[in-house]
N, C-alpha and C. Protein backbone atom coordinates (compact mmCIF):
# COMPACT_ATOMS: atom_id res chain seq x y z
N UNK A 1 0.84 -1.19 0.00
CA UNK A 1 0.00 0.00 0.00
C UNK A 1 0.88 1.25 0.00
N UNK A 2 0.69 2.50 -1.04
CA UNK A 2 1.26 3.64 -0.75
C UNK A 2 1.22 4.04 0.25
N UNK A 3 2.41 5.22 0.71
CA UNK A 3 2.64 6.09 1.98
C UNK A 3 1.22 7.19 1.31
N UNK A 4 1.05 7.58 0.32
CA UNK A 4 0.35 8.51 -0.07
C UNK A 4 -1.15 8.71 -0.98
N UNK A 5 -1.87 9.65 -0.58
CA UNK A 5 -3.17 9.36 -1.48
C UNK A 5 -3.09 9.96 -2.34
N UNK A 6 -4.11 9.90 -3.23
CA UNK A 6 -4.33 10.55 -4.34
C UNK A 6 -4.68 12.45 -4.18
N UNK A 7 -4.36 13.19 -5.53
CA UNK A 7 -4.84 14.59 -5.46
C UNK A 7 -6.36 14.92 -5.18
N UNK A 8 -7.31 14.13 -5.40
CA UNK A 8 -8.55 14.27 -5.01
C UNK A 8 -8.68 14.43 -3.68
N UNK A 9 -7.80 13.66 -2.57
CA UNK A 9 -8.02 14.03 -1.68
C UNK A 9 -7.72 15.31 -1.31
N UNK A 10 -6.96 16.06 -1.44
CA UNK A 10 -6.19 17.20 -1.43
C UNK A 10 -7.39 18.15 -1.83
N UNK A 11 -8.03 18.52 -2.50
CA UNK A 11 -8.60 19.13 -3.28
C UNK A 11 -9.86 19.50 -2.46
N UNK A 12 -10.27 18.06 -1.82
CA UNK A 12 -11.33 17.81 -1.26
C UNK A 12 -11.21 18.57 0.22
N UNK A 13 -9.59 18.23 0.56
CA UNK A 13 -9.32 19.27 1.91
C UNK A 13 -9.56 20.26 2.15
N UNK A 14 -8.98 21.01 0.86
CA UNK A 14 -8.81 22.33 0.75
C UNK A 14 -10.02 23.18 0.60
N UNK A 15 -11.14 22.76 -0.40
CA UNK A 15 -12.36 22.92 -0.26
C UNK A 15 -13.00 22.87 1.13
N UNK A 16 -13.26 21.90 1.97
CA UNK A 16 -13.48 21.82 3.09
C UNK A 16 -13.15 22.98 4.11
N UNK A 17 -11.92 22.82 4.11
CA UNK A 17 -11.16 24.39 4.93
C UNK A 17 -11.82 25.43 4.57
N UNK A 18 -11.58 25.95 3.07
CA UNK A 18 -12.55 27.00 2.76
C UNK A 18 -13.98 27.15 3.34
N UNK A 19 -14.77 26.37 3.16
CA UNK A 19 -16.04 26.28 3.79
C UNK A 19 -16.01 26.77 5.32
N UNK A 20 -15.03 25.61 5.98
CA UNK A 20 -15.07 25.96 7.77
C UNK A 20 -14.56 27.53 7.63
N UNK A 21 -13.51 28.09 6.85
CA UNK A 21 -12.80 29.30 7.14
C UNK A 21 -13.99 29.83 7.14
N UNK A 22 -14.70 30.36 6.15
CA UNK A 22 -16.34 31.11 6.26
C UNK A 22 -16.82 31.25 7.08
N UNK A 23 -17.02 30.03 8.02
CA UNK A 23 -17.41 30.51 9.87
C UNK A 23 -17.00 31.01 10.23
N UNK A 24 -15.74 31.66 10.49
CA UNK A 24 -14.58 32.39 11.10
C UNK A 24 -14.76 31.51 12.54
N UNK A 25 -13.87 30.41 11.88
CA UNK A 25 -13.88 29.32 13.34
C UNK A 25 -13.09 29.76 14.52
N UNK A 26 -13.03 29.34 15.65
CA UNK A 26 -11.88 30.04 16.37
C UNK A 26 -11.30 28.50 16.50
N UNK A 27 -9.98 28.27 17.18
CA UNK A 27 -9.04 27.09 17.22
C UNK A 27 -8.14 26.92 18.82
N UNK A 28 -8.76 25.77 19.32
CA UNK A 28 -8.72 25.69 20.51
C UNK A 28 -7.74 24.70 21.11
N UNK A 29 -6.73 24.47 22.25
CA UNK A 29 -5.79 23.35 22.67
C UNK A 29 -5.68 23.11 23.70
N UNK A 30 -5.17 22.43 24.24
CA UNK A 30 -5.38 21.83 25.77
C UNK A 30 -4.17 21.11 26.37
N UNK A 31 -3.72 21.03 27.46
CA UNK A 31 -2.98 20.31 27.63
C UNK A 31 -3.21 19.61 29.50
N UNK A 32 -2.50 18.65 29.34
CA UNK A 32 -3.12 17.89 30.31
C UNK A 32 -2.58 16.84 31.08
N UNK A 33 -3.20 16.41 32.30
CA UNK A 33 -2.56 15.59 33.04
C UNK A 33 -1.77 14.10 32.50
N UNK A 34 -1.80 13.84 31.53
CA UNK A 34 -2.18 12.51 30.57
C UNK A 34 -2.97 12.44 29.94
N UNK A 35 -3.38 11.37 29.39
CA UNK A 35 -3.61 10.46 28.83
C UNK A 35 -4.83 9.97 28.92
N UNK A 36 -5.22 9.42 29.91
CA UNK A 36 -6.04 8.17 31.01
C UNK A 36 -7.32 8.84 30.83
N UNK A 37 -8.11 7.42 31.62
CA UNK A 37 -9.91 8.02 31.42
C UNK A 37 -9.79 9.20 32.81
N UNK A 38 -8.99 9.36 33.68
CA UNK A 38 -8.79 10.00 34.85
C UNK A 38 -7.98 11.28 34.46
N UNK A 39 -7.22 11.47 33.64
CA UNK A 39 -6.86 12.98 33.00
C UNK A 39 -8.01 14.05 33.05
N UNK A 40 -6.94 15.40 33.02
CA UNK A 40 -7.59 16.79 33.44
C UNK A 40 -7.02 17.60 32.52
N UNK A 41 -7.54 18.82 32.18
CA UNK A 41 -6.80 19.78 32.10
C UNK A 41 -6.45 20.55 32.48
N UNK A 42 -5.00 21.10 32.39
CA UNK A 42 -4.22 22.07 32.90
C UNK A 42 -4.15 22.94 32.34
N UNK A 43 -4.19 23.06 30.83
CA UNK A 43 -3.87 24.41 30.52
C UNK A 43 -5.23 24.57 29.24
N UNK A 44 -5.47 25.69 29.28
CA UNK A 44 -6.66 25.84 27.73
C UNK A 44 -6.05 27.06 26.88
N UNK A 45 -6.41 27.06 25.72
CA UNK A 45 -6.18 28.59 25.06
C UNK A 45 -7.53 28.34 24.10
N UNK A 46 -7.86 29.38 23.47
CA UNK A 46 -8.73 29.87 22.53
C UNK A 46 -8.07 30.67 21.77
N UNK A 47 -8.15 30.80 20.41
CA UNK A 47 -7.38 32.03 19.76
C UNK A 47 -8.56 32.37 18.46
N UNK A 48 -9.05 33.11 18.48
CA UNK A 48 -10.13 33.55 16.91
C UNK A 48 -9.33 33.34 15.57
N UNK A 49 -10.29 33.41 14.93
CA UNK A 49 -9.95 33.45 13.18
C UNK A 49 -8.86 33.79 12.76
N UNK A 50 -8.97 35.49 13.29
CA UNK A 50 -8.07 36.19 13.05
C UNK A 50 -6.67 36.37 14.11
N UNK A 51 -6.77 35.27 14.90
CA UNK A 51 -5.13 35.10 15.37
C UNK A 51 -5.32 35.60 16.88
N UNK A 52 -6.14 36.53 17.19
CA UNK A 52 -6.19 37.32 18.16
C UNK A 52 -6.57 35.90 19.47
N UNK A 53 -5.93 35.88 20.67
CA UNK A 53 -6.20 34.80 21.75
C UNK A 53 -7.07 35.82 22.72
N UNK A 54 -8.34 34.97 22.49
CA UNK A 54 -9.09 35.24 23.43
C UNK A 54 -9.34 34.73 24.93
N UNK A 55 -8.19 33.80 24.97
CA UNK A 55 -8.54 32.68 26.18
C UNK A 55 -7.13 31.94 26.05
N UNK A 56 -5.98 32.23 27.38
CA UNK A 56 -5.36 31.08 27.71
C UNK A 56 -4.73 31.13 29.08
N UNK A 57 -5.30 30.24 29.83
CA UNK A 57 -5.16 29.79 31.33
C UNK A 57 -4.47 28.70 31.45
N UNK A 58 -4.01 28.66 32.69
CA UNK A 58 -3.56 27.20 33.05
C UNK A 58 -4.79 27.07 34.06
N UNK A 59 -5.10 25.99 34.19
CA UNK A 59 -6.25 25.39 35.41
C UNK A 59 -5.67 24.32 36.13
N UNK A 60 -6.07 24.56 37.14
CA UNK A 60 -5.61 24.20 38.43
C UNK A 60 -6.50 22.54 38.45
N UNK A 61 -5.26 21.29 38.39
CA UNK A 61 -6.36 19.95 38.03
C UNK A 61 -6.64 19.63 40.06
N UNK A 62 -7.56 18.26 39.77
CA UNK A 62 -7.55 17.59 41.41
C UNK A 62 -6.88 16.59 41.91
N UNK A 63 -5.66 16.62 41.07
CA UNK A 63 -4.60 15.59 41.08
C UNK A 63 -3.63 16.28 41.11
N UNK A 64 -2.36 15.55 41.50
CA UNK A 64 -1.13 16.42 40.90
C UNK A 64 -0.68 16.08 39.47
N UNK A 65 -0.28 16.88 38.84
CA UNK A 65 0.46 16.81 37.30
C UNK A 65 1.39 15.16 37.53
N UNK A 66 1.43 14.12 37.09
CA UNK A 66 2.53 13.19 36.77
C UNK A 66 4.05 13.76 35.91
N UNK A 67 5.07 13.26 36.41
CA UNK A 67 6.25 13.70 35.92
C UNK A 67 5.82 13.61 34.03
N UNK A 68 5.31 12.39 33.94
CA UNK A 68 5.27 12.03 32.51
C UNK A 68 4.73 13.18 32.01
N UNK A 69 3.83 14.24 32.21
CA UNK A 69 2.99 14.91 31.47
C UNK A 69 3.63 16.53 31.87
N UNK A 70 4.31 16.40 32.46
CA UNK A 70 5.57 17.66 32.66
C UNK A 70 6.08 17.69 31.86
N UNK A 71 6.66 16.46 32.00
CA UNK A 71 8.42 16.48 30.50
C UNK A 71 7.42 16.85 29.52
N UNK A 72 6.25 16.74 28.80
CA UNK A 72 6.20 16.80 27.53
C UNK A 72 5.42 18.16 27.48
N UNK A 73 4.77 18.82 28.38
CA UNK A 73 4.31 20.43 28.15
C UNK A 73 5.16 21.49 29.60
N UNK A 74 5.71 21.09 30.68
CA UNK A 74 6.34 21.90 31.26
C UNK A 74 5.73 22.58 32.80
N UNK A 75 4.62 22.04 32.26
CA UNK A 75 3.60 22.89 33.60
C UNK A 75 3.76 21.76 34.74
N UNK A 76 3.89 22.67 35.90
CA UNK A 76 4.20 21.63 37.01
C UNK A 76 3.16 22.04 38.52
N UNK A 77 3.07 21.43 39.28
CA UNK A 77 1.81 21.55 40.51
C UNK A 77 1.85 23.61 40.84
N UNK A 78 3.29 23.66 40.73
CA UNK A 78 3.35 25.16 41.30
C UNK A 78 2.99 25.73 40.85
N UNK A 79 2.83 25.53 39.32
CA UNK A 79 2.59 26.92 38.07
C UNK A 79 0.89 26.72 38.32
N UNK A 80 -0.06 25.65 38.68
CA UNK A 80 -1.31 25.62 38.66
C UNK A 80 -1.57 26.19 40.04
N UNK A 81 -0.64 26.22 41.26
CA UNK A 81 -1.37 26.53 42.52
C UNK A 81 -2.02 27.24 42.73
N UNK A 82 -1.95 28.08 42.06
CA UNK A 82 -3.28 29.44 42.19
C UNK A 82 -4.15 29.59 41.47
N UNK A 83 -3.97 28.80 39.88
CA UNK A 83 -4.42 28.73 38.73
C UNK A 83 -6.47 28.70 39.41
N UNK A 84 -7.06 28.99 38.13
CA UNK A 84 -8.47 29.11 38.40
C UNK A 84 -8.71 27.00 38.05
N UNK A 85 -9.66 26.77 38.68
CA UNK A 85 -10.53 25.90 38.79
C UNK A 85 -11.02 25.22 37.51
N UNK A 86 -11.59 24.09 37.16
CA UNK A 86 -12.17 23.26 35.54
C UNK A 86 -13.34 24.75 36.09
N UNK A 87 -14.08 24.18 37.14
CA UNK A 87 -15.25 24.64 37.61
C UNK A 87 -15.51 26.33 37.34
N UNK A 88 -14.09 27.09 37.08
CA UNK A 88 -14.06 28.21 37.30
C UNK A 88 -13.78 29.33 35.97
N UNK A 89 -13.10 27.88 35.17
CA UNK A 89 -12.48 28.26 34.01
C UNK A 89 -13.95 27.92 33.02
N UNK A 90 -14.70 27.05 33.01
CA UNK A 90 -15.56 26.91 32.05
C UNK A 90 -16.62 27.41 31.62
N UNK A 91 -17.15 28.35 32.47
CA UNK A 91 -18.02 29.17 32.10
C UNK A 91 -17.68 30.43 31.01
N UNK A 92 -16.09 30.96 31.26
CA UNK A 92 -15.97 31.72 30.41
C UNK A 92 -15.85 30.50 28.79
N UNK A 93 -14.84 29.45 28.98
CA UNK A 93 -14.90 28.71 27.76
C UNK A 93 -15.93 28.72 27.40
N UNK A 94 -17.06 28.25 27.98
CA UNK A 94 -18.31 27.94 27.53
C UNK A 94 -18.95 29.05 26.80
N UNK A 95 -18.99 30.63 26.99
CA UNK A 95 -19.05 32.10 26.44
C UNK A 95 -18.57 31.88 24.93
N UNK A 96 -17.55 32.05 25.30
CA UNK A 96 -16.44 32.10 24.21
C UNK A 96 -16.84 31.12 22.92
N UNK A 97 -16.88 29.30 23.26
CA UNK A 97 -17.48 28.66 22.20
C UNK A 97 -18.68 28.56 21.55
N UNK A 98 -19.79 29.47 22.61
CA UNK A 98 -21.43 29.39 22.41
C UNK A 98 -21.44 30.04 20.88
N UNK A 99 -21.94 28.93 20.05
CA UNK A 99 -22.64 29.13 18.76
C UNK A 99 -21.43 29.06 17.72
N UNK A 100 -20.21 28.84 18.23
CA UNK A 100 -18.92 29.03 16.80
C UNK A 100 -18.27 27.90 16.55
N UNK A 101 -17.84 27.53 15.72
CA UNK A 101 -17.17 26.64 14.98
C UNK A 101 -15.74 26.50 15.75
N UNK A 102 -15.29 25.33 16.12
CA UNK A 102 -14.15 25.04 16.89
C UNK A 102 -13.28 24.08 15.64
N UNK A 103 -12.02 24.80 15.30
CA UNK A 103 -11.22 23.51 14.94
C UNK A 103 -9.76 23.37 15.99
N UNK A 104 -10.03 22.10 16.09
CA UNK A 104 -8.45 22.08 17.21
C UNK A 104 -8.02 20.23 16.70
N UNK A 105 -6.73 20.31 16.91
CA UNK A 105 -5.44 19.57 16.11
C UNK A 105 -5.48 18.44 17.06
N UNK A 106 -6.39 17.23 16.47
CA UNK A 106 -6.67 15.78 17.46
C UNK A 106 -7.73 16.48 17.85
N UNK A 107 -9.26 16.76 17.65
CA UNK A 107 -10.17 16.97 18.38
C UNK A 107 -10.61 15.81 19.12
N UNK A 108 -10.75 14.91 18.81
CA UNK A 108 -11.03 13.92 19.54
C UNK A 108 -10.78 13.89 21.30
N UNK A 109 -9.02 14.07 20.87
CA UNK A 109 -8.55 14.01 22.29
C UNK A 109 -9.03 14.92 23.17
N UNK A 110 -9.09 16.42 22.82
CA UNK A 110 -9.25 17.35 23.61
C UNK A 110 -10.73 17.15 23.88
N UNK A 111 -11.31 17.37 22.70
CA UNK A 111 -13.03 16.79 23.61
C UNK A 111 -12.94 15.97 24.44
N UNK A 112 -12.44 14.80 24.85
CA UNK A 112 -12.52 14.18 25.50
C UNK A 112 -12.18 14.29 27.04
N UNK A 113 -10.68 15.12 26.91
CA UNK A 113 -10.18 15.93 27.87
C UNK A 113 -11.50 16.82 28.86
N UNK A 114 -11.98 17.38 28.10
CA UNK A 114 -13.01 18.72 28.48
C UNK A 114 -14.00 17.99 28.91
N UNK A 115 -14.35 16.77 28.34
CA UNK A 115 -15.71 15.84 28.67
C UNK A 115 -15.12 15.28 30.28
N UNK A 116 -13.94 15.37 30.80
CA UNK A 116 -13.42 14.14 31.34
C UNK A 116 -13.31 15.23 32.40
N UNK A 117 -13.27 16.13 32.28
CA UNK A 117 -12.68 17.62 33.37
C UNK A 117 -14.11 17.63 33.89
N UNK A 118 -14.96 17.87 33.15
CA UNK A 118 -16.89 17.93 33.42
C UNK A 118 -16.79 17.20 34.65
N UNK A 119 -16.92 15.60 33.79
CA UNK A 119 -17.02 14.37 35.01
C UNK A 119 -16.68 14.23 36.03
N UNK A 120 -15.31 14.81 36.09
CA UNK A 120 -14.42 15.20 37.53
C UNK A 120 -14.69 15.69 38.50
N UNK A 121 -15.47 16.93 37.94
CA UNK A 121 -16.69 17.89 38.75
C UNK A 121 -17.81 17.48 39.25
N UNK A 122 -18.36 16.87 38.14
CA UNK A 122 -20.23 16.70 38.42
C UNK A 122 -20.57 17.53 37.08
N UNK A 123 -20.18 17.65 36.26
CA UNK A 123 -20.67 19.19 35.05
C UNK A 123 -21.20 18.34 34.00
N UNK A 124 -22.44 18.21 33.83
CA UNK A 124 -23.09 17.69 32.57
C UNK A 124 -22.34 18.47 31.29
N UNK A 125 -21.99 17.73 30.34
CA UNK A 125 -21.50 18.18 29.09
C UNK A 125 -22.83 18.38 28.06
N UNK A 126 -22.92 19.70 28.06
CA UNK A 126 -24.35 20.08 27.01
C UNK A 126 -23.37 21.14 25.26
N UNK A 127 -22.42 21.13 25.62
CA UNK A 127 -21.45 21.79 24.25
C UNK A 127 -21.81 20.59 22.55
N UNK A 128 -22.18 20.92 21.75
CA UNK A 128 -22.92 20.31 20.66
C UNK A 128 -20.99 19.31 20.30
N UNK A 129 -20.64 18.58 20.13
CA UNK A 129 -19.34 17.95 19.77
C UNK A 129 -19.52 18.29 18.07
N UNK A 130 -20.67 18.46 17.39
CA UNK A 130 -20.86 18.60 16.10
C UNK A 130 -19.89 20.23 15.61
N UNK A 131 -19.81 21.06 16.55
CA UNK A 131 -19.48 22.01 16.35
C UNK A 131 -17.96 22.40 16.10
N UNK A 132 -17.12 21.20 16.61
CA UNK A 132 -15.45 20.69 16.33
C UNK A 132 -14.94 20.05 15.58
N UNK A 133 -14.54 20.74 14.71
CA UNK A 133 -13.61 19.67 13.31
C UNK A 133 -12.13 19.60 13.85
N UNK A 134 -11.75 18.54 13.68
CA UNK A 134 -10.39 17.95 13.61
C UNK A 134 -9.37 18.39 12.38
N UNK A 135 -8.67 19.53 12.76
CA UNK A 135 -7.74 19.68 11.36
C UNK A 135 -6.68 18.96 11.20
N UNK A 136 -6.16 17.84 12.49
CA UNK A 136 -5.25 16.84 11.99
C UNK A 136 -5.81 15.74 10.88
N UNK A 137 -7.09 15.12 11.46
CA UNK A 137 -7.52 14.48 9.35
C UNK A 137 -7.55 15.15 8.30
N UNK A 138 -8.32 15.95 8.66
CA UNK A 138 -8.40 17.34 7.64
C UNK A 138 -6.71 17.13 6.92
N UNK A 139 -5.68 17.54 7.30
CA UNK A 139 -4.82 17.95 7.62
C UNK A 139 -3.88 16.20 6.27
N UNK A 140 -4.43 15.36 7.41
CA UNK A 140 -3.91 14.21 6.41
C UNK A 140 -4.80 13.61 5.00
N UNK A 141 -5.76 14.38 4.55
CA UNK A 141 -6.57 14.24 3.31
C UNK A 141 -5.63 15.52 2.57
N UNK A 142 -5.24 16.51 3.33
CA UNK A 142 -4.90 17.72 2.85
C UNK A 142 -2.96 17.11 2.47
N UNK A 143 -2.31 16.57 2.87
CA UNK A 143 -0.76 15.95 2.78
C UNK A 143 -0.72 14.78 2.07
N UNK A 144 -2.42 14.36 2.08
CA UNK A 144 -2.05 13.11 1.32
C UNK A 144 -1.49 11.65 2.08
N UNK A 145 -1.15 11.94 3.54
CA UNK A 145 -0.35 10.99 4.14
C UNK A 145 -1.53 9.90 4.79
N UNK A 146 -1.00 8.59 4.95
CA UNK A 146 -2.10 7.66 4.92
C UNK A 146 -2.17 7.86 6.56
N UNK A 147 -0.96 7.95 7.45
CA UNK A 147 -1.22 8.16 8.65
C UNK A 147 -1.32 9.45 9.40
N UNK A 148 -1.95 9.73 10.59
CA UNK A 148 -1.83 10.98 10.98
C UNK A 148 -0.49 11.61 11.31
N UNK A 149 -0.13 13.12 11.22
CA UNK A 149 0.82 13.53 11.26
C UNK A 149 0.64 14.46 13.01
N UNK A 150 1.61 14.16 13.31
CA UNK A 150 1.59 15.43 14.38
C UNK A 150 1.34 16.51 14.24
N UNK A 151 0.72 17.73 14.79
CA UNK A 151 0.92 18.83 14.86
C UNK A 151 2.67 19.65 14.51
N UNK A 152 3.44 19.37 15.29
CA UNK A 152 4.76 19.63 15.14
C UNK A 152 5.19 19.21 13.16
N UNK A 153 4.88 18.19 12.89
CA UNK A 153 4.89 17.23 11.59
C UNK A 153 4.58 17.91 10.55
N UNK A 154 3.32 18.52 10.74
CA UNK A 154 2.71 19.39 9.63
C UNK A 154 2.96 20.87 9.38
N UNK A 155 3.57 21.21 10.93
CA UNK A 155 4.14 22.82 10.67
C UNK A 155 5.30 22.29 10.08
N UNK A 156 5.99 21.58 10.09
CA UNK A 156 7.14 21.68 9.42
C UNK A 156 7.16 20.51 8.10
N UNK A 157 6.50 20.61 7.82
CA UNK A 157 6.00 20.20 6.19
C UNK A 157 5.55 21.42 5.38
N UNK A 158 4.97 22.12 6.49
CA UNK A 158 3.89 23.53 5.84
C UNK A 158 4.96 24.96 5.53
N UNK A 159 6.50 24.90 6.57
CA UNK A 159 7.35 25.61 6.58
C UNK A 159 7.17 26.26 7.65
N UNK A 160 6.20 26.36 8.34
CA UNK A 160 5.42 27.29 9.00
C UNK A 160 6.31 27.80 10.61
N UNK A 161 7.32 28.98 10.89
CA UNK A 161 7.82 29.14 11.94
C UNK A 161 7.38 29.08 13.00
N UNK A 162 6.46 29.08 13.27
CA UNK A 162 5.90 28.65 14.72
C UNK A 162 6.14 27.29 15.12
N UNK A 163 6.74 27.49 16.64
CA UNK A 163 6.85 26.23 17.38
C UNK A 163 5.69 25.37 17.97
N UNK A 164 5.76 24.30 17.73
CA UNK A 164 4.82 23.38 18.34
C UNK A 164 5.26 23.17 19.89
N UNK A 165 5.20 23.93 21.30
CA UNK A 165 6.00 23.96 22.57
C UNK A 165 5.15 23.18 23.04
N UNK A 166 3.83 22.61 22.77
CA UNK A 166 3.21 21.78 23.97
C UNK A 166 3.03 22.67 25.00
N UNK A 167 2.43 23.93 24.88
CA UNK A 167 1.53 24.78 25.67
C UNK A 167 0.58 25.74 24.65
N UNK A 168 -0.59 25.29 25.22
CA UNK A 168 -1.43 25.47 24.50
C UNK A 168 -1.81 26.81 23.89
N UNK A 169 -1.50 27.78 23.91
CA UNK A 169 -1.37 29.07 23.33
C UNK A 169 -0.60 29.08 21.84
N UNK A 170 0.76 28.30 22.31
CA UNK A 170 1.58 28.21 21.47
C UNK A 170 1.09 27.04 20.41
N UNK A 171 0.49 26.15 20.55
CA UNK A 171 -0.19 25.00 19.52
C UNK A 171 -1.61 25.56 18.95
N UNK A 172 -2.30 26.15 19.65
CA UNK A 172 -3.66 27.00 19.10
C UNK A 172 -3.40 27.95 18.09
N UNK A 173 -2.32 29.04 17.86
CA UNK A 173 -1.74 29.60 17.06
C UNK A 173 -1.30 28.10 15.89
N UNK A 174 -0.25 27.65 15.74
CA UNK A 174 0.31 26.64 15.09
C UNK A 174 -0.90 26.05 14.31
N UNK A 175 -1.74 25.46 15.39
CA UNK A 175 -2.71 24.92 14.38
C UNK A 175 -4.47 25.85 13.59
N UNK A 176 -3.86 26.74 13.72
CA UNK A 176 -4.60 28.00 13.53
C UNK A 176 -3.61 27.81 11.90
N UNK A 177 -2.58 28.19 12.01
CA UNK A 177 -2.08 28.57 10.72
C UNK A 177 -1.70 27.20 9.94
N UNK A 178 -1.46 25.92 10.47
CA UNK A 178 -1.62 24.67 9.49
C UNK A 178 -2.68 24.90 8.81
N UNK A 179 -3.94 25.13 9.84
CA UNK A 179 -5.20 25.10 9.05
C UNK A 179 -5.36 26.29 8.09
N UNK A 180 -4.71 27.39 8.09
CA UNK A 180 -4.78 28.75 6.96
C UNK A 180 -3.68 28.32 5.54
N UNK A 181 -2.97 27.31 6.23
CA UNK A 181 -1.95 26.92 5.21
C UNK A 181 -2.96 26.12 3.91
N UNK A 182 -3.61 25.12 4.81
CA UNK A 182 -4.27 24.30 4.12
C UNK A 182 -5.38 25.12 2.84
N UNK A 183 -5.93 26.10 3.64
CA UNK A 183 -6.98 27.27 2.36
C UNK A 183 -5.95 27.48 1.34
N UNK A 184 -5.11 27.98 1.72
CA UNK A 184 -3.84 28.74 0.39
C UNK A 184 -3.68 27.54 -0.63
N UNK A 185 -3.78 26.05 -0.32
CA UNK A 185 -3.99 24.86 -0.99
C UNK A 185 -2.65 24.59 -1.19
């Protein structure tokens, strides 16, 4: 089997993007305790259409951070000790996403994250999931590549100077502009 698909797919990406761009989606990231059905998040950003970050906190989880999930974004128990609350932080998220188009890089994961932060609480999840596209598939219909690419993978396929740091401000931007890369076709 090829590493690669055909130009139809490509075509089909790029179209797509165009469409979501029209919403003037905003592009959202997360980062987090792990992994696990027991993961939290620690950090959120929001950034609009137009680049501008409307939203990025670290949140304070009900666990401590694991070393494992340090080494790979940096945030550690101290940097959250004061940090605001899931409980405290979501109402403004919740503002912010009411009625707009979300694309963020692995949606899957991060919904899940946000679904899993709810549960932690007691917080019924009422946010439509229909309203979040994944620009990492997107992303691999758009490269052609049969498997998914990282975030980090695709900025630097795309040329694109921004660092992929594994804090979420800094990846919400990144995958803000993979996904603007992808319109330019």
């Amino acid at each position: 089997m090829s590493a690669l698909r055909g130009a139809g797919f490509r075509q089909t990406a790029v179209e797509k993007a165009r469409q979501l761009w029209e919403a003037q989606p905003l592009f959202l990231d997360t980062e987090t305790t792990g992994l696990g059905e027991t993961a939290e998040i620690v950090e959120i950003s929001i950034v609009d259409h137009d680049g501008s970050v409307l939203l990025d906190t670290l949140v304070r989880p009900r666990r401590s951070i694991p070393l494992d999930a340090i080494r790979v974004h940096g945030i550690n128990d101290d940097m959250v000790s004061q940090a605001p609350t899931w409980m405290h932080v979501w109402p403004q998220v919740e503002a912010i996403l009411s009625g707009r188009t979300v694309g963020v890089y692995n949606a899957e994961f991060d919904l899940r994250m946000m679904k899993q932060s709810h549960q932690q609480i007691g917080l019924p999840w009422r946010t439509p999931s229909s309203r979040f596209f994944c620009i990492m598939k997107l992303y691999s219909d758009f490269s052609g590549a049969v498997k998914w690419q990282s975030l980090d993978a695709a900025g630097r396929q795309l040329r694109i100077p921004l660092p992929n740091s594994h804090r979420a401000r800094d990846d919400s931007l990144l995958a803000r502009a993979v996904f603007e890369a992808m319109i330019r076709g």
